[in-house]
C-alpha atoms as a PDB file:
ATOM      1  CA  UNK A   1      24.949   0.772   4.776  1.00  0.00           C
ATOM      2  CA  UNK A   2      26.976   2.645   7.759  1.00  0.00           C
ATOM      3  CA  UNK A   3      30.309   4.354   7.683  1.00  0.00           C
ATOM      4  CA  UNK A   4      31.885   1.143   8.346  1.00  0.00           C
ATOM      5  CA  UNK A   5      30.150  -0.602   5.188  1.00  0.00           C
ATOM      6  CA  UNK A   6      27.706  -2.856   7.375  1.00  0.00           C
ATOM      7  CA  UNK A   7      24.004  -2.644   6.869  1.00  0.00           C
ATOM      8  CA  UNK A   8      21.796  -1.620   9.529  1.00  0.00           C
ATOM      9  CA  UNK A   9      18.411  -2.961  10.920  1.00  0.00           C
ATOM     10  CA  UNK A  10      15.741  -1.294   9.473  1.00  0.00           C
ATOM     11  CA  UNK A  11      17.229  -0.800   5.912  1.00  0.00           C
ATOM     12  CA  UNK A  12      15.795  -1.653   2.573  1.00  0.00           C
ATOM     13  CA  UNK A  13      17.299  -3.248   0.260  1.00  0.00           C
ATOM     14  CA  UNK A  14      16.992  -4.417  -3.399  1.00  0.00           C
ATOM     15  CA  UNK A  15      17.441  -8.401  -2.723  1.00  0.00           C
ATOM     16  CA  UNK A  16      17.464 -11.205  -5.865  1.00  0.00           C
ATOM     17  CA  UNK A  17      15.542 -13.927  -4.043  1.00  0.00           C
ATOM     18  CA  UNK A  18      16.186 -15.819  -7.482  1.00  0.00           C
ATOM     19  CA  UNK A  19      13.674 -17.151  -9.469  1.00  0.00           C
ATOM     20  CA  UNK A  20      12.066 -20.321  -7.868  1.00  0.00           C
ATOM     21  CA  UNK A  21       8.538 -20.082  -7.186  1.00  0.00           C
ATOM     22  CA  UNK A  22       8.173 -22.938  -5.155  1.00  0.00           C
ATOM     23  CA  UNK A  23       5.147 -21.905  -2.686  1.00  0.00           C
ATOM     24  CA  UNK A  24       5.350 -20.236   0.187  1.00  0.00           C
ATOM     25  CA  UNK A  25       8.811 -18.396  -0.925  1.00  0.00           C
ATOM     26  CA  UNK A  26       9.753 -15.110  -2.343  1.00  0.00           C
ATOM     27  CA  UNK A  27      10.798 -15.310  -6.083  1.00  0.00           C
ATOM     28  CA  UNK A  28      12.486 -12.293  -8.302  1.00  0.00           C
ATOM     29  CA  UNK A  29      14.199  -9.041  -7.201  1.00  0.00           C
ATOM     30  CA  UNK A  30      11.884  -7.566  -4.426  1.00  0.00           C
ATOM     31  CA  UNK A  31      12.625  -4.699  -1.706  1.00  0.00           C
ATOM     32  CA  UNK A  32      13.862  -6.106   2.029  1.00  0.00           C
ATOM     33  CA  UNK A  33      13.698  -5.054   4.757  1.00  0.00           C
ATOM     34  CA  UNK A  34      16.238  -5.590   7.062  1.00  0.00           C
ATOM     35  CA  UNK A  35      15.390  -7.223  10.583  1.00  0.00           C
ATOM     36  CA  UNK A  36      18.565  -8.979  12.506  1.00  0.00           C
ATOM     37  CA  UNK A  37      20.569  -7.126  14.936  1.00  0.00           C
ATOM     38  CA  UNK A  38      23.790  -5.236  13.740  1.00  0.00           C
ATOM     39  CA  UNK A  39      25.635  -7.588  16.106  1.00  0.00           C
ATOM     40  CA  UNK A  40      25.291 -10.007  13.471  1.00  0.00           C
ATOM     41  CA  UNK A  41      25.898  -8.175  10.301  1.00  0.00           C
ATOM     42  CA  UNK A  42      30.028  -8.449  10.322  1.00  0.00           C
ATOM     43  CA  UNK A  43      32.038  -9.145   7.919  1.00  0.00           C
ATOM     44  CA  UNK A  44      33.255 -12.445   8.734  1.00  0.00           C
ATOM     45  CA  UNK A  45      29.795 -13.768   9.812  1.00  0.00           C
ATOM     46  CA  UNK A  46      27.913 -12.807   6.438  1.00  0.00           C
ATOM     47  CA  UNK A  47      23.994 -13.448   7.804  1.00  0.00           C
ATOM     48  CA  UNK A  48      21.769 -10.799   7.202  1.00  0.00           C
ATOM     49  CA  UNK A  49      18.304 -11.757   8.373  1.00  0.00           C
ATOM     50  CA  UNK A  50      15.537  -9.690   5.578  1.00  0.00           C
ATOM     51  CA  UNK A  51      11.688  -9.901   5.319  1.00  0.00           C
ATOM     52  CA  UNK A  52      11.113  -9.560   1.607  1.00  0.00           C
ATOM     53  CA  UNK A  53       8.631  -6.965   0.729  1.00  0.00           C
ATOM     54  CA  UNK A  54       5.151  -6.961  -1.596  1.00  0.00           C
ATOM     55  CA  UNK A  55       3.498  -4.549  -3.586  1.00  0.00           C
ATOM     56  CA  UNK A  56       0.086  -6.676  -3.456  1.00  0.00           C
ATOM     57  CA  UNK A  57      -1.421  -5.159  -0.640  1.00  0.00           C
ATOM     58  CA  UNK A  58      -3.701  -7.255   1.536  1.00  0.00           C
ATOM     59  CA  UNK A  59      -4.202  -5.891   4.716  1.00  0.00           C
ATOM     60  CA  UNK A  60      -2.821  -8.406   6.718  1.00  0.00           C
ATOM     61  CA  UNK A  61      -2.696  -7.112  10.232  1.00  0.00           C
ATOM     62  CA  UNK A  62       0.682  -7.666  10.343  1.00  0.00           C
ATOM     63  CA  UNK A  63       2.110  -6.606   7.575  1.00  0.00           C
ATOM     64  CA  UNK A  64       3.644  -3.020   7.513  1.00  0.00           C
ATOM     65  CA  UNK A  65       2.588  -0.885   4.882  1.00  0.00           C
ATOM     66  CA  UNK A  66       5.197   2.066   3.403  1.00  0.00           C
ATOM     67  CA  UNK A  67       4.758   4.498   1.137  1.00  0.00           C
ATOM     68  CA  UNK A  68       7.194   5.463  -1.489  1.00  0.00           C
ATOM     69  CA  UNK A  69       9.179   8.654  -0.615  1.00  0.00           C
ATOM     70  CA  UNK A  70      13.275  10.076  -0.721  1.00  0.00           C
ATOM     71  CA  UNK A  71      14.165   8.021   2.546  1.00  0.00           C
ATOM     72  CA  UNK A  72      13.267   4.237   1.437  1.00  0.00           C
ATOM     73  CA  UNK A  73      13.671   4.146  -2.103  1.00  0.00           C
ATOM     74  CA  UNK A  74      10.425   2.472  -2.941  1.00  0.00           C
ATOM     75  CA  UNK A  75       8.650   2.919  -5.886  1.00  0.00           C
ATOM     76  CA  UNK A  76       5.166   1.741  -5.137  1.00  0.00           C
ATOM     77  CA  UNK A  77       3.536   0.950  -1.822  1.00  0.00           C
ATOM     78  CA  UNK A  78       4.820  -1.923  -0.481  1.00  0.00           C
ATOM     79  CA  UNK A  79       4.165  -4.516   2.400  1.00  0.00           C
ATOM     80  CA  UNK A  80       6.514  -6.201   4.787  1.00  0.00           C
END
């Protein structure tokens, strides 16, 4: 979150996509990342478009792969 207590593209999150598991969607509390513009993350508008994050690692070309450290808070590798 910035100085002005918006979130920023590129930031991970913790995110409770609740607990549905209806296939194809995200289920549980899993790390996002997050991908709209910071045009769209004010206040009064309340979207913030994420890409929810997996620690099954498949090597999907386009998935992004990060590595725990300090700066993302992860705890285990995770894909996006």
């Amino acid at each position: 979150m910035n100085a002005e207590g918006q979130f920023d593209r590129g930031e991970i999150w913790l995110v409770d996509f609740g607990t549905d598991l209806a296939d194809p969607e995200q289920a549980f509390i899993r790390p996002a990342v997050i991908v709209s513009d910071n045009r769209l993350h004010h206040p009064n508008l309340r979207i913030v478009i994420v890409v929810p994050g997996t620690s099954t690692i498949r090597g999907i070309p386009l998935h992004v792969a990060l590595t725990p450290d300090t700066g993302n808070g992860l705890t285990a590798e995770t894909a996006f």
